[in-house]
Protein backbone atom coordinates (compact mmCIF):
# COMPACT_ATOMS: atom_id res chain seq x y z
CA UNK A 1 226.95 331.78 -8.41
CA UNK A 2 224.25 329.90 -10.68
CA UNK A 3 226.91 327.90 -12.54
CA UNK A 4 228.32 326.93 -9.39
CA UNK A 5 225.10 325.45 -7.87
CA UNK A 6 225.14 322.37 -10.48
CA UNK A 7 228.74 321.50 -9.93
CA UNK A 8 227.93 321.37 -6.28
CA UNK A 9 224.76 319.36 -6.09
CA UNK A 10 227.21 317.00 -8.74
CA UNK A 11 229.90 316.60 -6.31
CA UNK A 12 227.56 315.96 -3.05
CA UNK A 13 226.18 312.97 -5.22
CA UNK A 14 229.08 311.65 -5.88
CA UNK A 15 229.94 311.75 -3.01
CA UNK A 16 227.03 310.08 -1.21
CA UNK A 17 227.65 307.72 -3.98
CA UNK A 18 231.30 307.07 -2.78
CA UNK A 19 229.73 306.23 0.49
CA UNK A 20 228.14 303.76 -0.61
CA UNK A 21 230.90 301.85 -2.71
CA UNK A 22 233.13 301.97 -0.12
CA UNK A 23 230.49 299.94 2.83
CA UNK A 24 229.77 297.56 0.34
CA UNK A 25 233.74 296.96 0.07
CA UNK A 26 233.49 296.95 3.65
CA UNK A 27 231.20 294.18 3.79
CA UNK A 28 233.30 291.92 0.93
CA UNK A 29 236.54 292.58 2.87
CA UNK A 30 234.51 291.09 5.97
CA UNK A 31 232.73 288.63 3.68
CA UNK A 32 235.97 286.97 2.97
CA UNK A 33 237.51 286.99 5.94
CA UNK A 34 234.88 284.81 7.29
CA UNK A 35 235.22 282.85 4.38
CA UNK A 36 238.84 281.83 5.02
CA UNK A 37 237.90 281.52 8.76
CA UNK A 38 235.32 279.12 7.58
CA UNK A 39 238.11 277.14 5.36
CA UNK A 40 241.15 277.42 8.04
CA UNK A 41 238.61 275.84 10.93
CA UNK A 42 237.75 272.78 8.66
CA UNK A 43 241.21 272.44 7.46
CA UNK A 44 242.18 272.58 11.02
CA UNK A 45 245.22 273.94 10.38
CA UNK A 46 247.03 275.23 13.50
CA UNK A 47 247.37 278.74 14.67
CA UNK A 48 250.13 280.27 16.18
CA UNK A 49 250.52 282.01 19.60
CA UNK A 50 249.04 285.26 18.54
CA UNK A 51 246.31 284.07 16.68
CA UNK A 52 247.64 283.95 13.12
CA UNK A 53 247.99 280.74 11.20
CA UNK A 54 251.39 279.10 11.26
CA UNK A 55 253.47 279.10 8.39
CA UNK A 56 253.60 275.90 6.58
């Protein structure tokens, strides 16, 4: 079992790692929706019924 123990302690860290990368896309998904939020509000470009913007 010893050459098992380093391949395992590898793969939790990578792991753990993964974790991480994927909140931080999290946050720039989020990031730029509030960005285009931001630009659709001063552009005041009309939305439609359901809350998405109207098709020019």
């Amino acid at each position: 079992m010893k050459p098992l123990s380093p391949l395992l302690i590898l793969a939790a860290a990578l792991a753990l790692t993964g974790c991480n990368t994927i909140q931080g896309i999290g946050h720039d998904i989020t990031r730029t929706g509030e960005v285009m939020e931001d630009i659709l509000s001063e552009a005041d470009i009309p939305a439609g019924e359901d809350g998405a913007v109207a098709a020019g």
